[in-house]
PDB file of N, CA and C in Angstrom:
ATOM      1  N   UNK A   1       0.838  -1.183   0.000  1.00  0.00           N
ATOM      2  CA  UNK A   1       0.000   0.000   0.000  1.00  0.00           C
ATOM      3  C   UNK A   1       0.881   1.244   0.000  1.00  0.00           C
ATOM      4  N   UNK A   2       0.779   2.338  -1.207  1.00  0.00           N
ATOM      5  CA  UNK A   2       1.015   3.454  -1.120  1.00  0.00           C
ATOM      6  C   UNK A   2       0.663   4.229  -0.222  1.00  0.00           C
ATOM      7  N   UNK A   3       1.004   5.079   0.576  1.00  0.00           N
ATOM      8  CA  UNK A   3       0.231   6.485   1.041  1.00  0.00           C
ATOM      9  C   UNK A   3       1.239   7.800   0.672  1.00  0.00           C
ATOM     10  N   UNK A   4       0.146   8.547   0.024  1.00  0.00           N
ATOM     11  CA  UNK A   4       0.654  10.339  -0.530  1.00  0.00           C
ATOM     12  C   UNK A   4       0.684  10.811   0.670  1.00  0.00           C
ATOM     13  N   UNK A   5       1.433  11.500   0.641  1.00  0.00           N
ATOM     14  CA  UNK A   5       1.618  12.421   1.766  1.00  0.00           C
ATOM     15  C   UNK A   5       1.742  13.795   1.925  1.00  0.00           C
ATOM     16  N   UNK A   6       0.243  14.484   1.684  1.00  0.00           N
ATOM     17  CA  UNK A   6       0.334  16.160   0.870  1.00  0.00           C
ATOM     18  C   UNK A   6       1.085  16.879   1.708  1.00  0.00           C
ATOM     19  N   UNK A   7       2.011  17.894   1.491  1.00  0.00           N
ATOM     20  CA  UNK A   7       2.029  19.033   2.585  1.00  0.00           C
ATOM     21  C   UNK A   7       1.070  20.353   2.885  1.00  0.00           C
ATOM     22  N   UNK A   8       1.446  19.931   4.035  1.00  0.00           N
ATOM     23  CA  UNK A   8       0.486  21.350   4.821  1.00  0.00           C
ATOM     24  C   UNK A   8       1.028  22.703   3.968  1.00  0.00           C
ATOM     25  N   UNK A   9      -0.015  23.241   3.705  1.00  0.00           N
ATOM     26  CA  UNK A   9       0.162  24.745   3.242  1.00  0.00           C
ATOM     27  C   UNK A   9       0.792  25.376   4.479  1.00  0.00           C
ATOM     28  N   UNK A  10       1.698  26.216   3.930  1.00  0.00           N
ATOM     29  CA  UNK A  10       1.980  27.222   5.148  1.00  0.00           C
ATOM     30  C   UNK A  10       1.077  28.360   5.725  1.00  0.00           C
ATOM     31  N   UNK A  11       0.986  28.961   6.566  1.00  0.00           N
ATOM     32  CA  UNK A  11       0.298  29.648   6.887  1.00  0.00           C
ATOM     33  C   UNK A  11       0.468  31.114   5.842  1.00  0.00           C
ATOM     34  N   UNK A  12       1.188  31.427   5.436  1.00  0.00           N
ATOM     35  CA  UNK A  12       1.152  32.368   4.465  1.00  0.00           C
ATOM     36  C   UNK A  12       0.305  31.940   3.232  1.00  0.00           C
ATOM     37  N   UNK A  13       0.928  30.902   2.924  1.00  0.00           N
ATOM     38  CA  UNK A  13      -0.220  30.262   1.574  1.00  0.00           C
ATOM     39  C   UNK A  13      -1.308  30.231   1.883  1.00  0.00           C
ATOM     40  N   UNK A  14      -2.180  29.771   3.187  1.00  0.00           N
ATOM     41  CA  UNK A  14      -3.487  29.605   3.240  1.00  0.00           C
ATOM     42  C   UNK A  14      -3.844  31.303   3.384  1.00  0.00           C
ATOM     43  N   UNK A  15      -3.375  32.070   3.964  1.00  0.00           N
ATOM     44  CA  UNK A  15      -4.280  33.189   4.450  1.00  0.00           C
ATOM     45  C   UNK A  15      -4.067  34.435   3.115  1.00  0.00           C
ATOM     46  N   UNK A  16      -3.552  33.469   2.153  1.00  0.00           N
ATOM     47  CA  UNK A  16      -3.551  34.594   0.864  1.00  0.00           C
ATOM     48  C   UNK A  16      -4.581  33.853  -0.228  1.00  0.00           C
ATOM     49  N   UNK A  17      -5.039  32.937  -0.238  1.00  0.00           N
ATOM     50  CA  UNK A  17      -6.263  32.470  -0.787  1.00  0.00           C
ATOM     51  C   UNK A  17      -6.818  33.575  -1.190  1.00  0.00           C
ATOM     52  N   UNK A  18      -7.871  33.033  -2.163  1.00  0.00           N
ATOM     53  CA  UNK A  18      -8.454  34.372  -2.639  1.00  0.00           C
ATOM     54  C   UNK A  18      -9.814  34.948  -2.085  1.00  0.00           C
ATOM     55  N   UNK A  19      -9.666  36.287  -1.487  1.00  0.00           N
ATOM     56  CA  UNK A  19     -10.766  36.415  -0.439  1.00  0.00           C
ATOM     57  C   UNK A  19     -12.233  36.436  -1.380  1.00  0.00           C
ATOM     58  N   UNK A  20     -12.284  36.432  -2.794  1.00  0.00           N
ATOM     59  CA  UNK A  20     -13.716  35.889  -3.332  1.00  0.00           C
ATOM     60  C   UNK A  20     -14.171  35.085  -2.846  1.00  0.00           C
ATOM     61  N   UNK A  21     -13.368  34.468  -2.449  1.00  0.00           N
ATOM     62  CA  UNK A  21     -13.719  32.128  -2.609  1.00  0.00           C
ATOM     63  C   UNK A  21     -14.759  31.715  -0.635  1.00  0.00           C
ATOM     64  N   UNK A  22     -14.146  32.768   0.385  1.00  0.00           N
ATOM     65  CA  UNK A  22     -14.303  33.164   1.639  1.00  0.00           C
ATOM     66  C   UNK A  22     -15.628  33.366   1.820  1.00  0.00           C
ATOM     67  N   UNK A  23     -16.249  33.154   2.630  1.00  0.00           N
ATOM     68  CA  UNK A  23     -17.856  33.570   3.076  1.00  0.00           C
ATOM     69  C   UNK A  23     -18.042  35.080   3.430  1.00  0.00           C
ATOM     70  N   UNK A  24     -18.728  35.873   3.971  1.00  0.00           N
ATOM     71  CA  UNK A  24     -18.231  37.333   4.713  1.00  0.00           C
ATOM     72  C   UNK A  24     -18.466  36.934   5.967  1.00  0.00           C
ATOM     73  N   UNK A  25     -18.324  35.657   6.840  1.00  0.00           N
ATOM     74  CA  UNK A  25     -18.449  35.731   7.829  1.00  0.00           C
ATOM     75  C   UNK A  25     -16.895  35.490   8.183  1.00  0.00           C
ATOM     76  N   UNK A  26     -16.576  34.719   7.391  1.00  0.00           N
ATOM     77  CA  UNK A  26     -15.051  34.295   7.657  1.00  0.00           C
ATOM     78  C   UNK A  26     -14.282  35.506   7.813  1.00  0.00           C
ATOM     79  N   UNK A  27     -14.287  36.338   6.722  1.00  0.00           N
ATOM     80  CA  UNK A  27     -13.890  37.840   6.144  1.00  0.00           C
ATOM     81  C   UNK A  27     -14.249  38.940   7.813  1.00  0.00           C
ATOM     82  N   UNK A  28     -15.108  38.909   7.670  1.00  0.00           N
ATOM     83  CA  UNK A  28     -15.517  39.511   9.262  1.00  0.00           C
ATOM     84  C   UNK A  28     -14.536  38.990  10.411  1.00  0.00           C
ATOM     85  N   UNK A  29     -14.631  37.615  10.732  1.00  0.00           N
ATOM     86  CA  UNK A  29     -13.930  36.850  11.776  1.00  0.00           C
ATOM     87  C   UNK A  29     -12.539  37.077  11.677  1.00  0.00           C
ATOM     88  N   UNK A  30     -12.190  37.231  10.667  1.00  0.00           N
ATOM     89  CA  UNK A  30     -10.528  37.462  10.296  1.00  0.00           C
ATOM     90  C   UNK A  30     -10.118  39.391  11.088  1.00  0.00           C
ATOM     91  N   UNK A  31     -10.996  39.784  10.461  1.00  0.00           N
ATOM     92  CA  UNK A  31     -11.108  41.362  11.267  1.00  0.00           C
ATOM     93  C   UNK A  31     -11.190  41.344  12.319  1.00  0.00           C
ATOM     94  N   UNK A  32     -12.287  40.610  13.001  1.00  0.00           N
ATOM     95  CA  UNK A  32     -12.125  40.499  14.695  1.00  0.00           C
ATOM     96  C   UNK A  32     -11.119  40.260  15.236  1.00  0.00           C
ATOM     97  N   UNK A  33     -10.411  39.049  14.610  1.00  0.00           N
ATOM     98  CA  UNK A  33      -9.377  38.302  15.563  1.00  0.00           C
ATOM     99  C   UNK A  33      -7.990  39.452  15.604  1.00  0.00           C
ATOM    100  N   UNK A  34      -8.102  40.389  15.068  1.00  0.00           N
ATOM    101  CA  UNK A  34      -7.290  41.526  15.221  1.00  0.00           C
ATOM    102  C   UNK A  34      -7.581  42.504  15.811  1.00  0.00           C
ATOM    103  N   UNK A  35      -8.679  42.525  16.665  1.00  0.00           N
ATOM    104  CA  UNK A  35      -8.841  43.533  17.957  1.00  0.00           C
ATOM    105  C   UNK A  35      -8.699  43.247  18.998  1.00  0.00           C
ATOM    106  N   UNK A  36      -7.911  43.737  19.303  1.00  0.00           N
ATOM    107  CA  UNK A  36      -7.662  43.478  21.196  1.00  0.00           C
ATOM    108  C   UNK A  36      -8.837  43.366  21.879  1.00  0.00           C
ATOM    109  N   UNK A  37     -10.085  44.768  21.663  1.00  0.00           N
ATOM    110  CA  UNK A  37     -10.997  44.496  22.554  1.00  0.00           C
ATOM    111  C   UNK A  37     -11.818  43.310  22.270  1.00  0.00           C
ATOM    112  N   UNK A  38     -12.343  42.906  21.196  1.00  0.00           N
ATOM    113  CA  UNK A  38     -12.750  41.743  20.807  1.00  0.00           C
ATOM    114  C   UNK A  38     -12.505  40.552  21.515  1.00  0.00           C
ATOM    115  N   UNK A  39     -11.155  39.930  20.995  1.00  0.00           N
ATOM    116  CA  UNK A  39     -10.576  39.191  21.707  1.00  0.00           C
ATOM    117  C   UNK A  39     -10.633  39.087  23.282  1.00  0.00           C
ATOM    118  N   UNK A  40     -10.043  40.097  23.832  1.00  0.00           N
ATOM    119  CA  UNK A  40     -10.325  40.167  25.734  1.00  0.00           C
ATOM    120  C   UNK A  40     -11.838  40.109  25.859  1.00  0.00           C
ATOM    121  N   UNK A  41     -12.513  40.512  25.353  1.00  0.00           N
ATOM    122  CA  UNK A  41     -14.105  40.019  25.822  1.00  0.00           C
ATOM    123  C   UNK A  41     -14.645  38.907  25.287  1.00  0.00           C
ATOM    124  N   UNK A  42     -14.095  38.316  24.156  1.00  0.00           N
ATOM    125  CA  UNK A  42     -14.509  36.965  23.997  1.00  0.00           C
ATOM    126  C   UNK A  42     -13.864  36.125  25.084  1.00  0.00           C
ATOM    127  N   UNK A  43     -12.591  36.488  25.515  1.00  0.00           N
ATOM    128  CA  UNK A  43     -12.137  35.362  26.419  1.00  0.00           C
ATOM    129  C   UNK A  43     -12.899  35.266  27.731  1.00  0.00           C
ATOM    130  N   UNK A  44     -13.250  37.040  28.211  1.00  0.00           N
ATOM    131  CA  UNK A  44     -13.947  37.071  29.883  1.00  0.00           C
ATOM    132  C   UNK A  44     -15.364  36.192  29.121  1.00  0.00           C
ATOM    133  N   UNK A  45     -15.859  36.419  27.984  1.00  0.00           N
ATOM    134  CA  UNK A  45     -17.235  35.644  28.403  1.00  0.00           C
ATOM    135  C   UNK A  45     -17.303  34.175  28.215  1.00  0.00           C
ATOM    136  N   UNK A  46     -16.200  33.787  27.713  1.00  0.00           N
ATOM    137  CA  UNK A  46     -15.605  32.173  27.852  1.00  0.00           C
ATOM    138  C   UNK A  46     -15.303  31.864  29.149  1.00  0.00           C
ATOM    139  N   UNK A  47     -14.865  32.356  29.779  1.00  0.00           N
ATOM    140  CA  UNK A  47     -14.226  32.686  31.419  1.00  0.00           C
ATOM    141  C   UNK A  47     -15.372  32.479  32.242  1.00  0.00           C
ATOM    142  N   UNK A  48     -16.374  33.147  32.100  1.00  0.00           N
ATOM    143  CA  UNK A  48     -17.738  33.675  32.734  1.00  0.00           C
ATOM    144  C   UNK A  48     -18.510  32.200  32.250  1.00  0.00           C
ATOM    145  N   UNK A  49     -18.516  31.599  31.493  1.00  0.00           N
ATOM    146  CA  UNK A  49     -19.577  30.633  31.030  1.00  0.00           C
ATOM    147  C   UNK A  49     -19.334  29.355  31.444  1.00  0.00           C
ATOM    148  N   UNK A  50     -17.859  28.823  31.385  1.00  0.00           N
ATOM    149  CA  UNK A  50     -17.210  28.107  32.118  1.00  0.00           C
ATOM    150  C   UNK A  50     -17.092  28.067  33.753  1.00  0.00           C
ATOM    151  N   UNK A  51     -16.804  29.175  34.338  1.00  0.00           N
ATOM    152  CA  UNK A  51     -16.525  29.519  35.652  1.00  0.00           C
ATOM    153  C   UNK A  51     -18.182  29.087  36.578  1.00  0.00           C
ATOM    154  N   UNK A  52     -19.415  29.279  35.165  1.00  0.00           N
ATOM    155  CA  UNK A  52     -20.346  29.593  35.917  1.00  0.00           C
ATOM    156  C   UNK A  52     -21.180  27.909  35.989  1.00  0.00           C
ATOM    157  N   UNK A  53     -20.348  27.387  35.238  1.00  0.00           N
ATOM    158  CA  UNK A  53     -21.356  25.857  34.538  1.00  0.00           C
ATOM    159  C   UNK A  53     -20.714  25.115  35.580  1.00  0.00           C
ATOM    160  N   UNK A  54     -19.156  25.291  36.245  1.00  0.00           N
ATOM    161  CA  UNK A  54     -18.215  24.610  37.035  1.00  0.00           C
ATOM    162  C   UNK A  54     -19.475  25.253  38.570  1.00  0.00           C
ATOM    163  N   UNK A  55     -19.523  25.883  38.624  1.00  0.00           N
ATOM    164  CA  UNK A  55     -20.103  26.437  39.509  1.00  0.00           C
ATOM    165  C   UNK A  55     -21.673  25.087  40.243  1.00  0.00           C
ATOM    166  N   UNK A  56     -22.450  25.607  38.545  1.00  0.00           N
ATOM    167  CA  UNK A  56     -23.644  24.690  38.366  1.00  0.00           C
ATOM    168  C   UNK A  56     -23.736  23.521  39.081  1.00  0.00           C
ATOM    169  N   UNK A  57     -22.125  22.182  38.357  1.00  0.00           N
ATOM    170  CA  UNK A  57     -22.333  21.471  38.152  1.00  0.00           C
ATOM    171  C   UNK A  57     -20.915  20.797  39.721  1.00  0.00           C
ATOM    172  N   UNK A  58     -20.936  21.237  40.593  1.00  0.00           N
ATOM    173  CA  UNK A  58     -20.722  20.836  41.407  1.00  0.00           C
ATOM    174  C   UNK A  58     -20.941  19.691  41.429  1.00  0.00           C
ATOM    175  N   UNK A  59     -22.082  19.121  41.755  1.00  0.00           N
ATOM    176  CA  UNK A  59     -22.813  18.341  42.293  1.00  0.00           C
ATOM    177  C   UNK A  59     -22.425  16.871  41.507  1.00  0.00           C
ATOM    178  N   UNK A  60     -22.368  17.190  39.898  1.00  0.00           N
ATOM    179  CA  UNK A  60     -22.231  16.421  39.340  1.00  0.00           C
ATOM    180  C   UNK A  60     -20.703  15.816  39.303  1.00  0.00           C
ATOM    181  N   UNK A  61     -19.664  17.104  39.521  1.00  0.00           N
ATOM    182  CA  UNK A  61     -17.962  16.868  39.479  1.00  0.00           C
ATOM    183  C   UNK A  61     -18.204  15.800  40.635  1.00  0.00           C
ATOM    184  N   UNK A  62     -18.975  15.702  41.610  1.00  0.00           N
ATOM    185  CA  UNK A  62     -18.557  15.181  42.274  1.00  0.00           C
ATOM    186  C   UNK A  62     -18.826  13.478  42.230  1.00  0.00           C
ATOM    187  N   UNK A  63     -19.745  12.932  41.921  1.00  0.00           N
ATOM    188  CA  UNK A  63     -19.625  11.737  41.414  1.00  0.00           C
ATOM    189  C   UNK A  63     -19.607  11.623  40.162  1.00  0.00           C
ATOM    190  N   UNK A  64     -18.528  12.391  39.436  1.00  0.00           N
ATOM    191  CA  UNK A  64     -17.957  11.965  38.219  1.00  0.00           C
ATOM    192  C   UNK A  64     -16.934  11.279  38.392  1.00  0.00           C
ATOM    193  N   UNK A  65     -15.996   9.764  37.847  1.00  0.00           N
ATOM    194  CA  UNK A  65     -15.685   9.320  37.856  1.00  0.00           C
ATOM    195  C   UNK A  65     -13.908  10.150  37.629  1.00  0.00           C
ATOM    196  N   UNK A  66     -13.968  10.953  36.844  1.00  0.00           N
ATOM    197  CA  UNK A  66     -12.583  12.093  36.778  1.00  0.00           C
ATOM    198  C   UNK A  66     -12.529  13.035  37.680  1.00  0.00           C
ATOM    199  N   UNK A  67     -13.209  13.299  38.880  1.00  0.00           N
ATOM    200  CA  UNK A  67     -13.627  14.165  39.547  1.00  0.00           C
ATOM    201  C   UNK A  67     -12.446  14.603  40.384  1.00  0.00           C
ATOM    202  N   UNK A  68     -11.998  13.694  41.330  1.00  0.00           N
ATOM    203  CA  UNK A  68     -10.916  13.604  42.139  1.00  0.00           C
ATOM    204  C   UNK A  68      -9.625  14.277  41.048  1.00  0.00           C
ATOM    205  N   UNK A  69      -9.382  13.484  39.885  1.00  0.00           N
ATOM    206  CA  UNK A  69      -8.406  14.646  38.810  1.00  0.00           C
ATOM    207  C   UNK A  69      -8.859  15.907  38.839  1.00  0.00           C
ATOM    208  N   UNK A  70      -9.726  16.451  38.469  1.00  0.00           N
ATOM    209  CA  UNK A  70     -10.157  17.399  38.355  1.00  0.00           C
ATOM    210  C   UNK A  70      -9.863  18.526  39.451  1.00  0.00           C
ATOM    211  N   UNK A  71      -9.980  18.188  41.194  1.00  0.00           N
ATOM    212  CA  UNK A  71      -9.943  19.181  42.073  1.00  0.00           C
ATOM    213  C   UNK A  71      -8.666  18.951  42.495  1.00  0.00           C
ATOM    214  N   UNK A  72      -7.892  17.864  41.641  1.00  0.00           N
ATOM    215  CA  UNK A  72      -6.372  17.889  42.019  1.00  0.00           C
ATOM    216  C   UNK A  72      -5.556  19.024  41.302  1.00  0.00           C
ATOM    217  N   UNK A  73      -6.131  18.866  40.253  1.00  0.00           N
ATOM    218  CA  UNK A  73      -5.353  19.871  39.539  1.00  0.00           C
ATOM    219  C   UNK A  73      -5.818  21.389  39.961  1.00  0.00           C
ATOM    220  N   UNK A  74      -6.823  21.464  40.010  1.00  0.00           N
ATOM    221  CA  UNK A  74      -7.522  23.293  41.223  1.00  0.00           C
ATOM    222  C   UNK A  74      -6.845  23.117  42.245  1.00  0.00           C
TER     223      UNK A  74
END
């Protein structure tokens, strides 16, 4: 058995694609990911959604079978 083995585009090659070919959401998302404020508030409300579900789900960490990992590493 053969196997090809393509190479990975570099990151320069992929992000020069031709922005026709792109959705405008992608086109948009590419703009975001270059604002600071963007970015820092996507992370606090990742932060906030997580922080708050850990919160929730106490009950459940606790007879979860990974649980004990879990408050080892906190």
């Amino acid at each position: 058995m053969i196997t090809v083995v393509k190479p990975v585009p570099s990151y320069s090659e992929s992000y020069t694609e031709s922005v026709e070919s792109l959705s405008p959401r992608v086109l948009e998302l590419r703009t975001k990911i270059h604002d600071d404020d963007y970015v820092n508030n996507a992370i606090g409300r990742i932060a906030l959604v997580l922080s708050k579900r850990l919160v929730d789900n106490q009950k459940e960490l606790k007879f979860n079978k990974y649980a004990s990992q879990v408050e080892e590493a906190w």
